[in-house]
Protein backbone atom coordinates (compact mmCIF):
# COMPACT_ATOMS: atom_id res chain seq x y z
CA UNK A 1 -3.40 69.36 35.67
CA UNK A 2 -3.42 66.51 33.00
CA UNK A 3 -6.92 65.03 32.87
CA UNK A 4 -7.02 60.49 34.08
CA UNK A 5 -8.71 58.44 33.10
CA UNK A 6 -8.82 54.20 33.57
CA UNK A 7 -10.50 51.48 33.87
CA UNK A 8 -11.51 50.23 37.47
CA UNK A 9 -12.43 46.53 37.49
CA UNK A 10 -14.63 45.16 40.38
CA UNK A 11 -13.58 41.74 41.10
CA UNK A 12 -14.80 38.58 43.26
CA UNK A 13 -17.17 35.67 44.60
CA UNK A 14 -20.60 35.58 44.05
CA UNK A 15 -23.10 38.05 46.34
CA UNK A 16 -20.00 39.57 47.60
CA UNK A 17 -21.79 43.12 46.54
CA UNK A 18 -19.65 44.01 43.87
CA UNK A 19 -23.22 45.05 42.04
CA UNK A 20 -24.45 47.66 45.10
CA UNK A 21 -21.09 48.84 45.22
CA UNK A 22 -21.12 50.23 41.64
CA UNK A 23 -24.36 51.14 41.59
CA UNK A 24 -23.36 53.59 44.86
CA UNK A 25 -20.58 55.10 43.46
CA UNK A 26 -22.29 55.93 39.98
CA UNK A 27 -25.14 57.26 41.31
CA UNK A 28 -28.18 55.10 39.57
CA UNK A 29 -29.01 51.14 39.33
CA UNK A 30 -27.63 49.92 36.43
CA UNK A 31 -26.84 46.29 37.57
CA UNK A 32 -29.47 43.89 39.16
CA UNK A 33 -28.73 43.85 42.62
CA UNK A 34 -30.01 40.98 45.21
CA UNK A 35 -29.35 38.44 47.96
CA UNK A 36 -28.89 35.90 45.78
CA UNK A 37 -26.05 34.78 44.39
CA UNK A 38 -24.92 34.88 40.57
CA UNK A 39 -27.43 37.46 39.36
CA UNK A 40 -24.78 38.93 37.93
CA UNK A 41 -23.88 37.84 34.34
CA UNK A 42 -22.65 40.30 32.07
CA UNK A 43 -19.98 42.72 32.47
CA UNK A 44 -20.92 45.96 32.98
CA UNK A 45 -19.24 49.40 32.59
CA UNK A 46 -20.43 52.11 35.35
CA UNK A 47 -18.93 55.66 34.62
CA UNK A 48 -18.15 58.68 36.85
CA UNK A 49 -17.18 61.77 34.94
CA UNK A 50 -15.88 64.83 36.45
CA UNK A 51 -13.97 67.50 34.26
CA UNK A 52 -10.72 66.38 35.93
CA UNK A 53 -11.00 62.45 35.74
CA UNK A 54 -13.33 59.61 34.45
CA UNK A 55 -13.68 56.18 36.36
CA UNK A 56 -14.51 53.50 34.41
CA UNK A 57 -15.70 50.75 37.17
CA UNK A 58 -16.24 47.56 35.86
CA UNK A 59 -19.17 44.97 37.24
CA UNK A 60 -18.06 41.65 36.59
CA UNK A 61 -19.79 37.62 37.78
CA UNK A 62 -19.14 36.54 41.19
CA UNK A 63 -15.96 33.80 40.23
CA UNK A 64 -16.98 30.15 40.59
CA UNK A 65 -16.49 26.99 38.65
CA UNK A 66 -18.80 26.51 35.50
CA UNK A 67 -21.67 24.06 35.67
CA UNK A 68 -22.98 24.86 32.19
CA UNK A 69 -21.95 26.62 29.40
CA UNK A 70 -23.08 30.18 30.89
CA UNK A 71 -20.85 30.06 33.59
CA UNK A 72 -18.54 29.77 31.04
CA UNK A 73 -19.64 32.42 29.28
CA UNK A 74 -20.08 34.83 32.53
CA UNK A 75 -16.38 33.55 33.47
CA UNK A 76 -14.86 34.84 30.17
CA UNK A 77 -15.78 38.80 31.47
CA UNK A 78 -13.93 38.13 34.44
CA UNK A 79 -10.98 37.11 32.45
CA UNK A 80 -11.55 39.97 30.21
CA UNK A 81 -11.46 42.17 33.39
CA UNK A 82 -7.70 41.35 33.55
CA UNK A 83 -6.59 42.24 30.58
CA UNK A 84 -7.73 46.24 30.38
CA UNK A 85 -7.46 47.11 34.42
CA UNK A 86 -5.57 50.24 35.57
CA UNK A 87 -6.87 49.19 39.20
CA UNK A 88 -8.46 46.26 40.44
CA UNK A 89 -11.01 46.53 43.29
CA UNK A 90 -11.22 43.07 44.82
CA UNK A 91 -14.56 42.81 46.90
CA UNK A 92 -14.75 40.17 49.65
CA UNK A 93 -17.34 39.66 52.44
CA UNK A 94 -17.16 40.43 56.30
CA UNK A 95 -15.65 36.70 57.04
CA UNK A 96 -14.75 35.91 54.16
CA UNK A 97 -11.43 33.70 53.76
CA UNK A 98 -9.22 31.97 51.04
CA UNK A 99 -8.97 33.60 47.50
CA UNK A 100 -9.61 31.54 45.01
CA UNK A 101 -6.04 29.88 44.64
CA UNK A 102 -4.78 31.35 41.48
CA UNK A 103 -6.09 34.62 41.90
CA UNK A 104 -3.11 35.95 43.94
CA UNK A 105 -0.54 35.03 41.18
CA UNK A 106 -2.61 36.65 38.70
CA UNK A 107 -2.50 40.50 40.61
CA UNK A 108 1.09 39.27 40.70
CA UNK A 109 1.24 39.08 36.91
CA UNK A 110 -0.62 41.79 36.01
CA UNK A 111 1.09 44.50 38.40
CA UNK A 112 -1.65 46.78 38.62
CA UNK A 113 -2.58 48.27 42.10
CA UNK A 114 -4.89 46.24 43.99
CA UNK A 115 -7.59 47.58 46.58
CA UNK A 116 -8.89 45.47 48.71
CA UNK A 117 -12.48 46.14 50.16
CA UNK A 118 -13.81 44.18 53.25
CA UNK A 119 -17.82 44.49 52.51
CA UNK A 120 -20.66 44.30 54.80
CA UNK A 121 -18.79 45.30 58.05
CA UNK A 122 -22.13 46.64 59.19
CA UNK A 123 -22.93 43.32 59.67
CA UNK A 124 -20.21 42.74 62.29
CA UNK A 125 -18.80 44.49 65.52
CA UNK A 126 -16.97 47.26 65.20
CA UNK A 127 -14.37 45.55 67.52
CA UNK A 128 -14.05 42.68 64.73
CA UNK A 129 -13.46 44.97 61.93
CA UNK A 130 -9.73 44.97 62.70
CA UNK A 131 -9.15 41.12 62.97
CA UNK A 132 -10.52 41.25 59.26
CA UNK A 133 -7.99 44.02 57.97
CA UNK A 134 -5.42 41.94 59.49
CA UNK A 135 -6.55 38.73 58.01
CA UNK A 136 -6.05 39.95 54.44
CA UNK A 137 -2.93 41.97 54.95
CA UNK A 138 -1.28 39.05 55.96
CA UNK A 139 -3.14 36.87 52.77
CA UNK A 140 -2.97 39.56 50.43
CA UNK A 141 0.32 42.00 51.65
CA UNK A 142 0.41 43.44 47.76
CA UNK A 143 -2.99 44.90 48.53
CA UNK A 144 -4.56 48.29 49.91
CA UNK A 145 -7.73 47.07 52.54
CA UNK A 146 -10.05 48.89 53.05
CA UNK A 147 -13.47 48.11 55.39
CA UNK A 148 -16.23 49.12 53.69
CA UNK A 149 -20.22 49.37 53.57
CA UNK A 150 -21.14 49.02 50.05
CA UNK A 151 -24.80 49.44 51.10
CA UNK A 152 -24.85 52.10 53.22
CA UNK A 153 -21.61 53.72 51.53
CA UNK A 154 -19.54 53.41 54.32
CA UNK A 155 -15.78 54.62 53.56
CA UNK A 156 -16.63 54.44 49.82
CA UNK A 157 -15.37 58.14 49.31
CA UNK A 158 -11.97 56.97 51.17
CA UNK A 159 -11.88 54.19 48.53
CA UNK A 160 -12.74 57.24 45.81
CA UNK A 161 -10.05 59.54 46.22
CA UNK A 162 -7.78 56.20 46.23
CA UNK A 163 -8.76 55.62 43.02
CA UNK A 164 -8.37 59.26 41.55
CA UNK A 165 -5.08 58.81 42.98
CA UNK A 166 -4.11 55.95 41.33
CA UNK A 167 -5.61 56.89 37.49
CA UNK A 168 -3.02 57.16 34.70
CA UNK A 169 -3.04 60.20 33.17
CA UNK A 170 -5.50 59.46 29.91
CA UNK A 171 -8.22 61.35 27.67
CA UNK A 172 -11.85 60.57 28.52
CA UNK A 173 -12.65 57.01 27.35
CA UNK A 174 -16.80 57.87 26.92
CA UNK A 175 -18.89 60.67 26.57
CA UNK A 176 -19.12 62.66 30.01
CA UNK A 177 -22.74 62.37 30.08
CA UNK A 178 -22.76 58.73 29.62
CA UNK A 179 -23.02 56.30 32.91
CA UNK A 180 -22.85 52.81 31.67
CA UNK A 181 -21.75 51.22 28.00
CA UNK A 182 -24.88 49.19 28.15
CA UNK A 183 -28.33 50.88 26.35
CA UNK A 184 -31.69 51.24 27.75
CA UNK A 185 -32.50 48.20 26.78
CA UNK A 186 -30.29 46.18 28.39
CA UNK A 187 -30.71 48.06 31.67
CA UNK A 188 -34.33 46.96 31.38
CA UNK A 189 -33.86 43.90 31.34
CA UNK A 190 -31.69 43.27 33.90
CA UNK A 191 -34.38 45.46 36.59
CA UNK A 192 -36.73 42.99 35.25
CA UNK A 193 -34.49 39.83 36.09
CA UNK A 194 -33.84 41.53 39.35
CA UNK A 195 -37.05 41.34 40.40
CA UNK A 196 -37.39 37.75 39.28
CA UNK A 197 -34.49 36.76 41.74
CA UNK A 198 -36.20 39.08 44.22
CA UNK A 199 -39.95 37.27 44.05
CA UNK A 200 -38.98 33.34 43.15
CA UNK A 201 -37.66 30.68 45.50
CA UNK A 202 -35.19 28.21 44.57
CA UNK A 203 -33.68 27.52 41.50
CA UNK A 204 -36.41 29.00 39.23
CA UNK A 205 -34.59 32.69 39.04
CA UNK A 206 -31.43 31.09 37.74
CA UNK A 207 -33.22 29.24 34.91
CA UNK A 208 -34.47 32.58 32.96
CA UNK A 209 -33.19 34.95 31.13
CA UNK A 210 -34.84 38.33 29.67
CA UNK A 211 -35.28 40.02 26.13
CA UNK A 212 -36.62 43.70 25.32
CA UNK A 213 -38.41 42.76 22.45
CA UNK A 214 -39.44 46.68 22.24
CA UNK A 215 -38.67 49.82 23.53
CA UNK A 216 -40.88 52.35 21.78
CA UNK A 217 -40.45 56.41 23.09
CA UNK A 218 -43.29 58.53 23.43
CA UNK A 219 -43.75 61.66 24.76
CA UNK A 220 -44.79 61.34 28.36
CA UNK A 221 -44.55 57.47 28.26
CA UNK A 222 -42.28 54.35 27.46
CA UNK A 223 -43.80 51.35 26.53
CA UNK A 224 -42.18 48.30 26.96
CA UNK A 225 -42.56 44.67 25.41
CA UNK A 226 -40.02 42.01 27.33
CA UNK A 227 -40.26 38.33 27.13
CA UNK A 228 -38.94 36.15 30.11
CA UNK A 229 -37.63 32.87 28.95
CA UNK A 230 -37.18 29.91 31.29
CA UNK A 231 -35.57 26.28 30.36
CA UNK A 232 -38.82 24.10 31.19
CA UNK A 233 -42.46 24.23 31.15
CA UNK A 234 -42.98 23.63 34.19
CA UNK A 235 -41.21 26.63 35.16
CA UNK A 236 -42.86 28.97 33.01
CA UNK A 237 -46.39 27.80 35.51
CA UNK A 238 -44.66 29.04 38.64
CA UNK A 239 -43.10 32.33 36.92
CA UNK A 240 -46.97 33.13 35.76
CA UNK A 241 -48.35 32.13 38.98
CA UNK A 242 -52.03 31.10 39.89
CA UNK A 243 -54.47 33.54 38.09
CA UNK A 244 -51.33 35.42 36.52
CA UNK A 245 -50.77 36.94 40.13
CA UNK A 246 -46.94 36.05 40.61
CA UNK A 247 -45.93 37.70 36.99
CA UNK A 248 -48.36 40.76 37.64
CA UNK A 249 -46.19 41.58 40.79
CA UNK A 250 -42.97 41.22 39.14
CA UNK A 251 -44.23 43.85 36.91
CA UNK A 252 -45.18 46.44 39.30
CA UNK A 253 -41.78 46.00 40.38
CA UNK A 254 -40.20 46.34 37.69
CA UNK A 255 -42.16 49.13 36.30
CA UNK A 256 -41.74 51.54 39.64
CA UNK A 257 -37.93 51.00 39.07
CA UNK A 258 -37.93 51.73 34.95
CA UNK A 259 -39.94 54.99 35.72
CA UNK A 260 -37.62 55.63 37.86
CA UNK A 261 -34.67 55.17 35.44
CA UNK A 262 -35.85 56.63 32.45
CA UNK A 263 -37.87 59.61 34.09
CA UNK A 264 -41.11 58.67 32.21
CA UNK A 265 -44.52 56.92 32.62
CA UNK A 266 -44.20 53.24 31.71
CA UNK A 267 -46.08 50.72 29.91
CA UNK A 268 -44.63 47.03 30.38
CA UNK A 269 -45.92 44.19 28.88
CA UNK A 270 -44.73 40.77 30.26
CA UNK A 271 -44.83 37.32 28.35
CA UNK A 272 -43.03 34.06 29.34
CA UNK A 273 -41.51 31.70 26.64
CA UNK A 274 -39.50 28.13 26.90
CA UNK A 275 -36.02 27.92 25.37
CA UNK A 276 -35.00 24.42 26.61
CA UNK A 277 -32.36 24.07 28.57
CA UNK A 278 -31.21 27.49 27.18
CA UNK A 279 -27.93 27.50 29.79
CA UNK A 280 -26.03 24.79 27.74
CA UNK A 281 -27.18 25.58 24.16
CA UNK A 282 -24.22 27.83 22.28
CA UNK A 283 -26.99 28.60 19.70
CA UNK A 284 -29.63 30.68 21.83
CA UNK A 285 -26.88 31.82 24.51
CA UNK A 286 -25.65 33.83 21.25
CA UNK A 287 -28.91 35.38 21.03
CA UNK A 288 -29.33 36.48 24.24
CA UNK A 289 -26.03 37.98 24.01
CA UNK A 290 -23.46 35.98 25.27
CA UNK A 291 -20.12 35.06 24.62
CA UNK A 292 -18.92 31.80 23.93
């Protein structure tokens, strides 16, 4: 049998669970996962090798409108999801209605198969489930639905075999012992900024952003320099906390998680920094790694 391979692109609104779905199906947490919406801000490759096929799922931002130019930024890696998909997985909520109004015409356009997966139907009654199905069969008729758990992997090995079905016959695209395109590094910071998101209130998580300054190897341990950056001063008080408590807990967190990831002790050293208004500055987004 020929070997497939393709590129499975995770698509939809913010805190839809498009991040816990990927991080399910691969196996480990490579992108920041929480209640909140918009955590999510890079695109991010997730891959499941097998000596038969290799599924390249793709993490993208929850679609919205841009407020400031990283919106912008996270809204050109949806659009970049559309132009390399073999499948699209579009992920809405339990209750969720309307698709964004162009989005329909644009499956249309790209005539690519299109699953559909209802998330979070452990929050609702089993006898609702099918009123959903129906809902977006009738909105969506070009699409496959499927109800799903994303957290508790609920019908996610249905959805699976779907997509082995429906891979092109390719060559591997990456490494079989690779799981993500993104480095150590990256993955780092992104458990750190989860936790952020996980510990602050308000708008305070959506104002930083974080940088491994340095990710030094050693035998038995990993130690660990990141800097958080937030847009005021103000806001770099509240992410340090009274007596330094607030940023020590974040990197507990954090810490437990990295171990976890990188199967080593871990040494983390937290600062905070200001980058004003570092959302609608082209300069520092650039830095930070962005695309603009």
């Amino acid at each position: 049998m020929a070997h497939k391979a393709g590129f499975v692109n995770i698509v939809g609104r913010p805190n839809v669970g498009k991040s816990t779905l990927l991080n399910y199906m691969v196996g480990e947490k490579i992108s920041a996962v929480t209640y909140k919406a918009q955590t999510t801000r890079h695109r991010i490759l997730g891959i499941i090798s097998t000596p038969e096929y290799q599924i390249v799922l793709s993490d993208t931002p929850g679609i919205l409108d841009p407020a400031y130019k990283l919106h912008e930024s996270m809204m050109k890696y949806v659009e970049g999801s559309f132009e390399d998909a073999d499948i699209f997985l579009y992920m809405v909520e339990a209750g969720e209605r309307n698709p964004p109004d162009w989005l329909p015409a644009r499956f249309r356009e790209m005539n690519k198969p299109v699953l559909l997966l209802i998330n979070k139907i452990d929050q609702i009654q089993p006898q609702e489930v099918e009123s959903e199905i129906s809902y977006w069969q009738e909105h969506l008729p070009e699409a496959e639905v499927f109800a799903v758990s994303a957290l508790h992997g609920a019908n996610l090995d249905q959805v699976k075999q779907r997509i082995i079905d429906l891979l092109p016959e390719n060559p591997p695209y990456f490494p079989e012992d690779e799981i993500s395109d993104k480095t150590e590094r990256f993955i780092v910071s992104e458990i750190i900024r989860e936790k952020i998101f996980l510990n602050y209130r308000k708008e305070v998580p959506y104002h930083t952003e974080v940088v491994v300054e340095s990710f030094k190897e050693e035998e038995n341990l990993v130690r660990i320099s990141a800097i958080i950056y937030v847009a005021r001063e103000s806001q770099k008080i509240i992410i340090i906390g009274k007596g330094g408590e607030a940023i020590k807990k974040v990197g507990i967190e954090a810490r437990k998680d990295i171990e976890a990831f990188v199967g080593k002790k871990v040494f983390l050293e937290l600062s905070v920094k200001v980058a004003d208004n570092w959302r609608d500055d082209p300069k520092i987004l650039r830095r930070f790694g962005y695309e603009l």
